[in-house]
Protein backbone atom coordinates (compact mmCIF):
# COMPACT_ATOMS: atom_id res chain seq x y z
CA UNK A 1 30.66 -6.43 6.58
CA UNK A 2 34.29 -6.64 4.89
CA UNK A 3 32.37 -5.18 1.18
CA UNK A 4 33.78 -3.82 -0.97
CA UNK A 5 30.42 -2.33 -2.30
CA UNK A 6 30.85 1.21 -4.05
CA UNK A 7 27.30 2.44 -3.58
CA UNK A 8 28.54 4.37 -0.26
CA UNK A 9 26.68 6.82 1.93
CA UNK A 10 27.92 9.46 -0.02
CA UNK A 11 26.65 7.75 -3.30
CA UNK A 12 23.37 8.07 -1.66
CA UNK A 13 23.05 11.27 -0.16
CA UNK A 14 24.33 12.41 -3.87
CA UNK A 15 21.70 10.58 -5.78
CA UNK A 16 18.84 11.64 -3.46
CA UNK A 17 19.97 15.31 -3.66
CA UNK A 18 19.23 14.76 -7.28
CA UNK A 19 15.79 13.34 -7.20
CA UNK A 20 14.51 15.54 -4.86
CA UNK A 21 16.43 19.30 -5.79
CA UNK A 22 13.77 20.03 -7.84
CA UNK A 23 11.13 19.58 -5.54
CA UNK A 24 12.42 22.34 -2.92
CA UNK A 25 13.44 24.55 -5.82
CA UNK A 26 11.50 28.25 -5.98
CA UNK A 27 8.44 27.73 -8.43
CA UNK A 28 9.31 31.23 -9.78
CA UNK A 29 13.23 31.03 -10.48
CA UNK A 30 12.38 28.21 -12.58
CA UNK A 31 10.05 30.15 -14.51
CA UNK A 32 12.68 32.86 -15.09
CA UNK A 33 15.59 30.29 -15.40
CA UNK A 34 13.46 28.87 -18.45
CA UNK A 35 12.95 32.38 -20.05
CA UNK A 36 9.40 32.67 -18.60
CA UNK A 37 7.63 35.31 -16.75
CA UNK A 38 8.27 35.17 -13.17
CA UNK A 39 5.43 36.19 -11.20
CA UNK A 40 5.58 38.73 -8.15
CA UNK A 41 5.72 36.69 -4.86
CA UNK A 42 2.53 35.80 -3.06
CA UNK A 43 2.66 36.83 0.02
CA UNK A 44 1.29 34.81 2.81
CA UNK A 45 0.24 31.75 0.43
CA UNK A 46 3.11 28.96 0.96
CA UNK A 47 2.84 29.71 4.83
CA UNK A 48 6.35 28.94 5.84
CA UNK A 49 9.00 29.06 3.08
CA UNK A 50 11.02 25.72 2.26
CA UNK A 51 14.04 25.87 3.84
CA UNK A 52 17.27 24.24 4.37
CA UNK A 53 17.92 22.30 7.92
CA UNK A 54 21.21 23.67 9.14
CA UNK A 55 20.90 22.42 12.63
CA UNK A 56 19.35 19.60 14.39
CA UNK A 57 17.66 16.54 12.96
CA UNK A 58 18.47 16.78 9.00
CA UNK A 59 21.17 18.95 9.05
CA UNK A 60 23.60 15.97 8.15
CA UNK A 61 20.67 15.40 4.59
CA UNK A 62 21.14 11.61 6.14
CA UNK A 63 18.17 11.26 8.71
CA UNK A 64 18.21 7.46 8.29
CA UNK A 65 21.48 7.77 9.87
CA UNK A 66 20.84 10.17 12.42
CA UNK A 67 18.22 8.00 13.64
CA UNK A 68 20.35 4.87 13.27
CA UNK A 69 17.90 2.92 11.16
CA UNK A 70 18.51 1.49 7.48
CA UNK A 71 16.74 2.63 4.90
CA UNK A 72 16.23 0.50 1.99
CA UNK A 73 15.99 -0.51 -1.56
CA UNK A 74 12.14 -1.51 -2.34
CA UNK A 75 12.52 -4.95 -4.18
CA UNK A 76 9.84 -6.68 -2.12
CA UNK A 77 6.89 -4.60 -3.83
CA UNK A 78 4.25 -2.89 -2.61
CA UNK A 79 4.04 -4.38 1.64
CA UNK A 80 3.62 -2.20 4.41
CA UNK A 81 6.02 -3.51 6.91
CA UNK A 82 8.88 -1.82 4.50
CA UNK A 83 6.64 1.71 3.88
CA UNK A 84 4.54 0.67 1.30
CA UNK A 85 5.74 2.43 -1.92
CA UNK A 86 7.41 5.57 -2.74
CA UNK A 87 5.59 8.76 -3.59
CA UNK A 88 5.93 10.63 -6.92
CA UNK A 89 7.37 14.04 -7.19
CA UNK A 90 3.74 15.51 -7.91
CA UNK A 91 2.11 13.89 -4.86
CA UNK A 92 5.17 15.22 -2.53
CA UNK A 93 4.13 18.78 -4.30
CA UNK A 94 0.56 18.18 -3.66
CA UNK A 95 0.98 17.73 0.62
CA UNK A 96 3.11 20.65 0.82
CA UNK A 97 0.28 22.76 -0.96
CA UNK A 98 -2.32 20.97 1.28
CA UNK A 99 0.20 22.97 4.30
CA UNK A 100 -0.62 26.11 2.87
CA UNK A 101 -4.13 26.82 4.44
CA UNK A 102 -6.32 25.50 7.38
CA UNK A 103 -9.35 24.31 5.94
CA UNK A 104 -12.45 22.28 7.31
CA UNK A 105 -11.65 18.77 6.63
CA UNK A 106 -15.05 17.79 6.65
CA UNK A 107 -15.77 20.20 3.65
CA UNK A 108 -12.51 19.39 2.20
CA UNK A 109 -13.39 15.16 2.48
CA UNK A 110 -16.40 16.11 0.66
CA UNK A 111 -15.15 17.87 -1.76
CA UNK A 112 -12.57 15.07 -2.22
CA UNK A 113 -15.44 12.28 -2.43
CA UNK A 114 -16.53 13.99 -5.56
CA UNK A 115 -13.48 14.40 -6.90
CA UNK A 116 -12.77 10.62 -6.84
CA UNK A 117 -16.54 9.86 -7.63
CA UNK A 118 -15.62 11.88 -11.25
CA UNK A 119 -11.40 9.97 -11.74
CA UNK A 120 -12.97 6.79 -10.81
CA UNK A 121 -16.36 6.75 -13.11
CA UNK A 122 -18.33 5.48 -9.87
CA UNK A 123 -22.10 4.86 -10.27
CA UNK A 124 -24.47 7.48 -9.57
CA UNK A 125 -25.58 8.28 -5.93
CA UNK A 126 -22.09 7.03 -4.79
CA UNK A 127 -19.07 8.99 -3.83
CA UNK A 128 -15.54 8.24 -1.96
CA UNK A 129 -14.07 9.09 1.17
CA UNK A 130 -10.28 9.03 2.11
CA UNK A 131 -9.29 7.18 4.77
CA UNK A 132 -6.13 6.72 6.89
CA UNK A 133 -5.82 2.97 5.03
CA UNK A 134 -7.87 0.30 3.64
CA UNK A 135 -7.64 -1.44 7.54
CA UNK A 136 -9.84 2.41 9.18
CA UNK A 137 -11.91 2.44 5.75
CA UNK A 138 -13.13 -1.47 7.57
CA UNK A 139 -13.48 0.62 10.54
CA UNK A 140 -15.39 3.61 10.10
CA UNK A 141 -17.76 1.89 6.86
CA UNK A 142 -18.91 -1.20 9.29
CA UNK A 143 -19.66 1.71 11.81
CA UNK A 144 -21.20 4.05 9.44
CA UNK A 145 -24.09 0.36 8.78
CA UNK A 146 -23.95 0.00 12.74
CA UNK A 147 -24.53 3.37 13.92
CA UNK A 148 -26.57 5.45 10.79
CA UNK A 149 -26.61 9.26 11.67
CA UNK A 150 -27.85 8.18 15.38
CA UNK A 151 -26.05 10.60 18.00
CA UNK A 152 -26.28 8.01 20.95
CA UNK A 153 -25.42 4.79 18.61
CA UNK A 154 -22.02 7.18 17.65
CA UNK A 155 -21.30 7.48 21.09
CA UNK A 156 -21.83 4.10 21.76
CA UNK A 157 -20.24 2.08 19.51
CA UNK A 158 -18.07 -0.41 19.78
CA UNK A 159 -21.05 -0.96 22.57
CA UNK A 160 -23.31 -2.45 20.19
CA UNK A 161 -25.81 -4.10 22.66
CA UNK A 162 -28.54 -2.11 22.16
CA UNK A 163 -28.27 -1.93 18.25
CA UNK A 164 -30.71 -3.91 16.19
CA UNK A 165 -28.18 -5.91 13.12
CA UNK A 166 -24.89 -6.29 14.56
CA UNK A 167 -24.04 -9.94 12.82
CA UNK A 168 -22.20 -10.22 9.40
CA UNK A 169 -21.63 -13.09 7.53
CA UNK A 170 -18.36 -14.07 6.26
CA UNK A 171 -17.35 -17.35 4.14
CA UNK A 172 -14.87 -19.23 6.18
CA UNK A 173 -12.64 -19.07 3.61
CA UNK A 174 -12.53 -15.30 3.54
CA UNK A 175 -11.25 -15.16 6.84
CA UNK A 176 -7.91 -13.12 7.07
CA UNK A 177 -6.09 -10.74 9.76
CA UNK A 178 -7.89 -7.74 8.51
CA UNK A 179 -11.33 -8.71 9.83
CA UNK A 180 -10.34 -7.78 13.47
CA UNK A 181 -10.67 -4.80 11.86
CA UNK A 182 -14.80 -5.82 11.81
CA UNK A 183 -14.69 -7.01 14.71
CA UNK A 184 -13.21 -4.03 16.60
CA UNK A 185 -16.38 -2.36 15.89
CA UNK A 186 -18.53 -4.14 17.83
CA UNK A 187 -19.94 -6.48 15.45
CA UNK A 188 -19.81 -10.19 15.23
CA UNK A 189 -18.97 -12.76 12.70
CA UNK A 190 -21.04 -15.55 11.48
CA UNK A 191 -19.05 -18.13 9.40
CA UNK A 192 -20.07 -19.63 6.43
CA UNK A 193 -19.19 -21.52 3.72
CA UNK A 194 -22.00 -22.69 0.97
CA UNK A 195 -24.29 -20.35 -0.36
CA UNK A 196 -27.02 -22.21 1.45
CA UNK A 197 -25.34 -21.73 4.33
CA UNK A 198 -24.99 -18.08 3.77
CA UNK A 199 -28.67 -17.92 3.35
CA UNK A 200 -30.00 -19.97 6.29
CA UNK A 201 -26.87 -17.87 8.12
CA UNK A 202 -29.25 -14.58 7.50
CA UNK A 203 -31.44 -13.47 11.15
CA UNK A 204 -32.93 -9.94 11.77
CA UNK A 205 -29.77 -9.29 13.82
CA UNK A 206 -27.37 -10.10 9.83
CA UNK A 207 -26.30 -6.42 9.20
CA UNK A 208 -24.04 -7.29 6.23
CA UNK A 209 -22.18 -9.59 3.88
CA UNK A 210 -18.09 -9.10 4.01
CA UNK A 211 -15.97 -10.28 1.20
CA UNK A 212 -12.64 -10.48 1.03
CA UNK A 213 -11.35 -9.88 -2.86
CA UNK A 214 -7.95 -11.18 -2.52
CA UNK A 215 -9.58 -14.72 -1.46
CA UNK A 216 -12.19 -14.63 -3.89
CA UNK A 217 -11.14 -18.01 -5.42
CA UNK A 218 -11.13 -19.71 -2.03
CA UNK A 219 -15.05 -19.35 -1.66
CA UNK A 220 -17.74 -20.89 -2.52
CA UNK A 221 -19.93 -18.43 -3.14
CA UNK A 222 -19.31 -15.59 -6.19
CA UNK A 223 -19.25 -11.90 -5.44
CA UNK A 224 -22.17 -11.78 -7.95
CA UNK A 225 -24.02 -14.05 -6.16
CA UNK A 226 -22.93 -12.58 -2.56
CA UNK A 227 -24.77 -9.53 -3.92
CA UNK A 228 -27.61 -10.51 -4.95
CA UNK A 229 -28.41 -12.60 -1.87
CA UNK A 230 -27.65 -9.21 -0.16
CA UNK A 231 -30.00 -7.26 -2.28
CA UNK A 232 -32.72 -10.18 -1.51
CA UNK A 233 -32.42 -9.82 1.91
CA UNK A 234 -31.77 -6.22 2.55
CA UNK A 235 -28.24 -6.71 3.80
CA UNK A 236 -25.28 -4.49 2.75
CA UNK A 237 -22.17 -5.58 1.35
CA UNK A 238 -18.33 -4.69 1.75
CA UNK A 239 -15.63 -5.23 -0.54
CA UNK A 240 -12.12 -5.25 0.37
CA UNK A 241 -9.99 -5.04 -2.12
CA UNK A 242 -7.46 -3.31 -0.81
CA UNK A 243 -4.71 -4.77 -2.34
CA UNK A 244 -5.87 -5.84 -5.84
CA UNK A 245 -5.27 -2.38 -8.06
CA UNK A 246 -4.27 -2.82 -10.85
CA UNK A 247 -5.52 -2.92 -13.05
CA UNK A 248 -7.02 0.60 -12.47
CA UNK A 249 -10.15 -0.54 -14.08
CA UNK A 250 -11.30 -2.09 -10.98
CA UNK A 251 -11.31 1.11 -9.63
CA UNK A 252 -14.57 1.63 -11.21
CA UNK A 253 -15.50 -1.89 -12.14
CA UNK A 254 -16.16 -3.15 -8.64
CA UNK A 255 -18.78 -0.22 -7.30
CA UNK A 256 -20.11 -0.47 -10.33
CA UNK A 257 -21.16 -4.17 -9.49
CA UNK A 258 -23.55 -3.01 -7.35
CA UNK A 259 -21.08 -3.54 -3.43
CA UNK A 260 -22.46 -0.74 -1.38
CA UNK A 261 -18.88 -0.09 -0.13
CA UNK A 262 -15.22 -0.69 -1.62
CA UNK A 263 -12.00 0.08 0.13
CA UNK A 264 -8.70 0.08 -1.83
CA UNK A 265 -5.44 0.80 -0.48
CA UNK A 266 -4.07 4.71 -1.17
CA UNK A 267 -0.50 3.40 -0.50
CA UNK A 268 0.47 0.56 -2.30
CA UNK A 269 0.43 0.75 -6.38
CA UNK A 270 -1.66 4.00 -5.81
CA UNK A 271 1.25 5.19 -4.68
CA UNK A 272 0.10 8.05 -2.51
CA UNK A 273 0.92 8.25 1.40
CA UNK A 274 1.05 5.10 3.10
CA UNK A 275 -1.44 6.34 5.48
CA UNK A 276 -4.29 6.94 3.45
CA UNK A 277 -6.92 4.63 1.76
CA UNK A 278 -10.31 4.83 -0.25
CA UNK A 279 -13.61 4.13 0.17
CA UNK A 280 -16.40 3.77 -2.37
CA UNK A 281 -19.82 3.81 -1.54
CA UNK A 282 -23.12 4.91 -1.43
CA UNK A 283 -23.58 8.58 -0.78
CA UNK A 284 -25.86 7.79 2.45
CA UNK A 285 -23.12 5.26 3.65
CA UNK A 286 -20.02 7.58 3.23
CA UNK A 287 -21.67 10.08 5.44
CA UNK A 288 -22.39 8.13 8.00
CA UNK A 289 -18.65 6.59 7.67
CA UNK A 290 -17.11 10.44 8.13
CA UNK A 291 -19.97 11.00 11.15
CA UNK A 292 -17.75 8.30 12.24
CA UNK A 293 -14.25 9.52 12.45
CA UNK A 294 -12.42 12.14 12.85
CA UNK A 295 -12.32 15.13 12.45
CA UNK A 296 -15.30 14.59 14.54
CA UNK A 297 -14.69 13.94 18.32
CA UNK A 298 -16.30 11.04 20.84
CA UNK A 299 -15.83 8.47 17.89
CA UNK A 300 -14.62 5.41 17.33
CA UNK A 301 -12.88 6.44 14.16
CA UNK A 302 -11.37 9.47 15.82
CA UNK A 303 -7.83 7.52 15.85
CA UNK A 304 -8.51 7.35 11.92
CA UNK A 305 -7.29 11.00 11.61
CA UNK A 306 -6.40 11.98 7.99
CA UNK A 307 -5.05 15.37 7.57
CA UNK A 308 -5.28 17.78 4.85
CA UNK A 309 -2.17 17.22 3.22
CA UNK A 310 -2.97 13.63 3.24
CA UNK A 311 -6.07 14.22 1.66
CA UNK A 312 -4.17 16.34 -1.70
CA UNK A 313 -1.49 13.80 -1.65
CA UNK A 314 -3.44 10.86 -2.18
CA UNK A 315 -6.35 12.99 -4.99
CA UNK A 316 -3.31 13.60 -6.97
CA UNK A 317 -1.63 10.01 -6.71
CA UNK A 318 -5.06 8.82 -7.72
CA UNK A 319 -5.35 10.99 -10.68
CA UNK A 320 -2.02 9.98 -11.80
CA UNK A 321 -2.42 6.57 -11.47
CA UNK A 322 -5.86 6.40 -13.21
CA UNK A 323 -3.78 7.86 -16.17
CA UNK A 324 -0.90 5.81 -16.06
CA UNK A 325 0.06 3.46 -19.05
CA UNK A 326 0.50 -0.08 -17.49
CA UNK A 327 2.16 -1.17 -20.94
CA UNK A 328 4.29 1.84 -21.14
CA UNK A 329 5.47 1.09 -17.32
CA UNK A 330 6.30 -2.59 -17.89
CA UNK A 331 8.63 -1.43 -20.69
CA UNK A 332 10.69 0.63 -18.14
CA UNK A 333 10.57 -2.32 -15.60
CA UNK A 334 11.99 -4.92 -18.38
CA UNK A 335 14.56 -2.49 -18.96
CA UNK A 336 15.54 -2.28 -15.68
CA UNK A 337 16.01 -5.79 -15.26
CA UNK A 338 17.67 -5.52 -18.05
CA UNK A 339 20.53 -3.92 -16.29
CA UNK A 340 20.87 -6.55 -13.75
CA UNK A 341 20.90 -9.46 -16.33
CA UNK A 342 23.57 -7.86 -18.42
CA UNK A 343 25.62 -7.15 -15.35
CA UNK A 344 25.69 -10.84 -13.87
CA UNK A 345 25.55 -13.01 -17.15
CA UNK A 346 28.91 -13.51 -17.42
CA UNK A 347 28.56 -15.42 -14.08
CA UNK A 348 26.60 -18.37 -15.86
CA UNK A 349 23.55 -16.54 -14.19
CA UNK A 350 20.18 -16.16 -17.01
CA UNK A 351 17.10 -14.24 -16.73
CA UNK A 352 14.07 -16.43 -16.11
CA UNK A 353 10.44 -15.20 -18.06
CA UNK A 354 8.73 -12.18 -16.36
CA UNK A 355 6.00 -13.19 -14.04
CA UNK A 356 3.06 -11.14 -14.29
CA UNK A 357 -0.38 -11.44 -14.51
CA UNK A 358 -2.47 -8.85 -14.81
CA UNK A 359 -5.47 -10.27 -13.44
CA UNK A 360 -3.84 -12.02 -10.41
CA UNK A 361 -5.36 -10.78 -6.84
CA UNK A 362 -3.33 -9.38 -4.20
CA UNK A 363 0.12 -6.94 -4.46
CA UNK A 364 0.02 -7.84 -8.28
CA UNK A 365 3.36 -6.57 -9.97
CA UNK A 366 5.83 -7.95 -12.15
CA UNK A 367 8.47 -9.94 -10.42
CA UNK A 368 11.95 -10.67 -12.31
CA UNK A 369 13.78 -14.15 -11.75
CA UNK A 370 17.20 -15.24 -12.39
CA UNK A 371 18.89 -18.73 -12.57
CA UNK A 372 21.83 -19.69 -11.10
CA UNK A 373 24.31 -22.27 -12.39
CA UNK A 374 24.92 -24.71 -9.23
CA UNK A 375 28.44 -25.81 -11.21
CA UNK A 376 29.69 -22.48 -11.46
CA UNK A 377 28.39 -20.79 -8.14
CA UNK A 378 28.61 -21.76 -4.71
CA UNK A 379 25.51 -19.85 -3.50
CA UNK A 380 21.87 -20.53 -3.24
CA UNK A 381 19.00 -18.47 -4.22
CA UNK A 382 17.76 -17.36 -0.57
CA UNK A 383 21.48 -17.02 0.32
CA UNK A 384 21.60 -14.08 -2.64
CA UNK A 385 18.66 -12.57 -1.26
CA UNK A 386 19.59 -12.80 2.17
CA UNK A 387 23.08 -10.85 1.21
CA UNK A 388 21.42 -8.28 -1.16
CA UNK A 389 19.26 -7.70 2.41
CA UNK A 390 22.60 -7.74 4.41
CA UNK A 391 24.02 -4.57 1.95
CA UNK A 392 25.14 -1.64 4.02
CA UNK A 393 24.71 1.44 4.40
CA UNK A 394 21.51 0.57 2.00
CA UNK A 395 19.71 -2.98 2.43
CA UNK A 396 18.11 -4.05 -0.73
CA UNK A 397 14.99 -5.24 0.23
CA UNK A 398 13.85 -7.53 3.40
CA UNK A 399 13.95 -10.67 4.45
CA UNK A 400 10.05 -10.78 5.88
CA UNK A 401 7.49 -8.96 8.29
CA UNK A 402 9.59 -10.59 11.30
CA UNK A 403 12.37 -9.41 10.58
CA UNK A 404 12.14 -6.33 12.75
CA UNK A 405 11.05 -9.13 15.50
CA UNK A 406 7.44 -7.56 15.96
CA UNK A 407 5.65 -10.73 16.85
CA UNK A 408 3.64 -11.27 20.05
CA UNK A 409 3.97 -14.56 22.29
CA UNK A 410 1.93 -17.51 23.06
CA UNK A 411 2.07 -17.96 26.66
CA UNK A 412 -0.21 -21.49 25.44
CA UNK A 413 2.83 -22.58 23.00
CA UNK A 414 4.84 -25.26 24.63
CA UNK A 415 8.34 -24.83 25.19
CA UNK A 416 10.62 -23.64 22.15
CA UNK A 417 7.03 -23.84 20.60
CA UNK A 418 7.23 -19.92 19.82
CA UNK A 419 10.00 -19.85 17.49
CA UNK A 420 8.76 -18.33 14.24
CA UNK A 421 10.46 -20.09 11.24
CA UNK A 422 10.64 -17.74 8.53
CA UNK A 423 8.09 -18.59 5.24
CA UNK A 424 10.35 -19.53 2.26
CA UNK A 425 9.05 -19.96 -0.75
CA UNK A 426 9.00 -23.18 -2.25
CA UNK A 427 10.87 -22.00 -5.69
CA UNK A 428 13.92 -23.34 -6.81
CA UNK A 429 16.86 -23.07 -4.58
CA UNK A 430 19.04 -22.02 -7.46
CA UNK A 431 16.78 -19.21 -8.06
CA UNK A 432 16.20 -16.01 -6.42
CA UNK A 433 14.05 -12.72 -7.69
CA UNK A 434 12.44 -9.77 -6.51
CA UNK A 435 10.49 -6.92 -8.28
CA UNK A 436 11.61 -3.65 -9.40
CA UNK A 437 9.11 -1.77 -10.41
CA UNK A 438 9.60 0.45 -7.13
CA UNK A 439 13.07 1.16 -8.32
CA UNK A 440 14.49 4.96 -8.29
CA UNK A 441 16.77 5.97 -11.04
CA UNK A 442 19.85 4.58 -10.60
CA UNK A 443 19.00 1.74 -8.02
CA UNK A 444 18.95 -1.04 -10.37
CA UNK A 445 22.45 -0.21 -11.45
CA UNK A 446 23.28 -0.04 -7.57
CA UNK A 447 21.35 -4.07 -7.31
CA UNK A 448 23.55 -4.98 -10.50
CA UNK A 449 27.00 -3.76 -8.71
CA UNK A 450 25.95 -5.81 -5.80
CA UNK A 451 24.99 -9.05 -7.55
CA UNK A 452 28.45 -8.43 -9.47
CA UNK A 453 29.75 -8.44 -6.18
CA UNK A 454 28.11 -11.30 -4.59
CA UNK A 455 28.64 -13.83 -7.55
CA UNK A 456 32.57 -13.12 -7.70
CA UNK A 457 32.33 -13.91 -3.89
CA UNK A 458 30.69 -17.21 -4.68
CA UNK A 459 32.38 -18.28 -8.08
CA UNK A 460 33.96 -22.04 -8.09
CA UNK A 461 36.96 -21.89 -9.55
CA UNK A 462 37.85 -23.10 -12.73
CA UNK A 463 39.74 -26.53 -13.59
């Protein structure tokens, strides 16, 4: 594109060799650098020293480029088609420690459940288990009720003929893409939608109730009262909430209603690797969920593989995000958008209120808005976002999941019946906004260079 955009390539590569110097820097010249002690090497502790790449793939420091793929500016939030959020300095420290040793990674998940029984203030008799997502904590907890400790069952499964409860009940409303993750198990689900219904749904084959947080204003029937007809029937219960932290306090408040399993993302506002999630749950339960993937073999979890440094990374984004400040955040974020509405006012364009509620369900952070003057600008909302998306060598944000064009067929559509149109919100067209709380330093000055850009573009002149 003919821009004349200043955040270059070079721009980039200088800023990122900033954030991330200090993270390959030698623990023990910084100790001496700051007047402290240093410490005589320990040998054969850090494995392989951190080195620079002088030939190959990352020797340019630009592997987006080598690869011929765009990286980009996170203004969409927290979504996994883009890479779900960016991990803090601490938790990219914490996986290359988790390199240092081999370890058995069932003694290490162990270990780990109890460390996120403690952060998390989970009832007694329950601890947590970290999966490779929310979707494999679905996977391997609907197993672990399917298949108990039973050898043969373990083998089995997703063979579920011979298995006694194989049937959960779901509200019809609750339905959503993530319980093919139930039903890849084996296990079959019986729609509902009154609590009546739920009840006369219940049969000696009903192994569980599933409830789906982020819909739980669609249903009809309560998680309270999902649980107790549960308890009154000896049925189990599953909670996904994978997307609906924060607050953090739901970290602790939803076990502690009494679910006998809770999965929350570990890669969205956790912010640890996008590949890792949690699971909450009774003691019994989260053993029979790790008898059901890997790092044991013949499973049908054994494509769930988490690795050790997966593992660290996501205990110590968990531990800093139980003691983050949401208020103290939000205060950053305004200021950031700040930056952006002082850079473009002068264009007739205004910052719109915050949007943010803190009790909201589902990818919950704050999301900035600005208003565009229709006399002064020839340029609509999605046009702004679509060009901000457009910005090379770095896109600022995405247009949508399909953009990348990962969408199956319907050989059943009729013809031109499998075009996709692209979901637009139904805001104001003079309007446009994104969030920014997955800024890095020095991107929201980059977003306010590129709006300053776009509206001179699209300014009517004056009479």
């Amino acid at each position: 594109m003919g821009s004349k955009f200043a955040w270059s390539r070079r721009t980039f590569l200088s800023a990122l060799g900033a954030i991330t110097g200090g993270l390959i820097a030698p623990r023990e010249s910084d100790a001496a650098a700051l007047g402290g002690k240093q410490k005589a090497p320990k040998h054969g502790v850090d494995g392989h020293p951190i080195v620079p790449i002088t030939s190959g793939l990352g020797s340019t420091g630009d592997i987006y480029a080598e690869l011929g793929v765009t990286p980009l500016v996170n203004i969409n939030g927290t979504v996994t088609v883009i890479g779900g959020s960016v991990m803090k300095p601490e938790v990219m420290e914490l996986i290359r420690r988790g390199n240092e040793h081999f370890v058995l990674i069932d003694e290490l998940e162990v270990a780990a459940g109890k460390f996120i029984a403690k952060i998390c203030k989970s009832p007694a008799g329950y601890t947590g288990l970290v999966t490779g997502g929310a979707a494999a904590a679905m996977v391997v907890g609907y197993s672990a009720m399917m298949t108990e400790d039973l050898e043969p069952r373990l083998k089995a499964i997703p063979d579920v003929t011979d298995f006694p409860r194989t049937e959960v009940i779901i509200q019809k409303s609750h339905r959503y893409a993530f319980d093919h993750q139930i039903r890849q198990t084996g296990a079959k689900l019986i729609e509902v939608e009154t609590r009546e219904g739920m009840i006369a749904a219940i049969s000696p084959k009903t192994l569980a109730i599933h409830f789906t947080n982020i819909l739980s204003d669609k249903g009809k029937v309560s998680g309270a009262e999902t649980i107790e007809i549960a308890k009154a029937h000896n049925l189990y219960t599953f909670n996904d909430a994978a997307a609906d932290v924060p607050p953090k306090e739901r970290l602790w408040e939803y076990p502690a209603q009494g679910w006998d399993m809770v999965t929350f993302s570990g890669g969205k506002d956790i912010r640890g690797p996008q590949a890792s999630g949690l699971l909450i749950g009774k003691e019994e339960l989260i053993h029979w969920s790790l008898l059901n993937m890997s790092p044991q073999e013949d499973r049908i979890g054994r494509c769930c593989k988490v690795g050790k440094e997966t593992i660290f990374g996501f205990l110590k984004a968990l531990e800093l995000f139980v003691n983050s400040d949401l208020d103290a955040d939000l205060k950053i974020f305004d200021e950031r958008a700040r930056v952006i509405t002082d850079a473009i006012k002068k264009f007739g364009v205004t910052a719109l209120p915050r949007e943010f509620n803190r009790e909201a369900l589902g990818n919950v952070t704050p999301r900035y808005s600005w208003q565009i003057d229709p006399s002064k600008m020839k340029i609509t909302g999605h046009e702004v976002m679509q060009k901000l998306a457009d910005t090379r060598p770095l896109g600022i944000g995405s247009m949508g999941a399909g953009a990348s064009g990962m969408r199956g067929r319907d050989p059943n559509a009729p013809p031109g019946g499998e075009h996709h149109e692209e979901h637009r919100s139904q805001r104001d067209p003079n309007s446009f906004g994104f969030a920014v709380w997955q800024l890095k330093d020095g991107e929201d000055k980059m977003i306010a260079e590129r709006l300053v850009e776009i509206f001179k573009e699209a300014s009517k002149p004056t009479k």
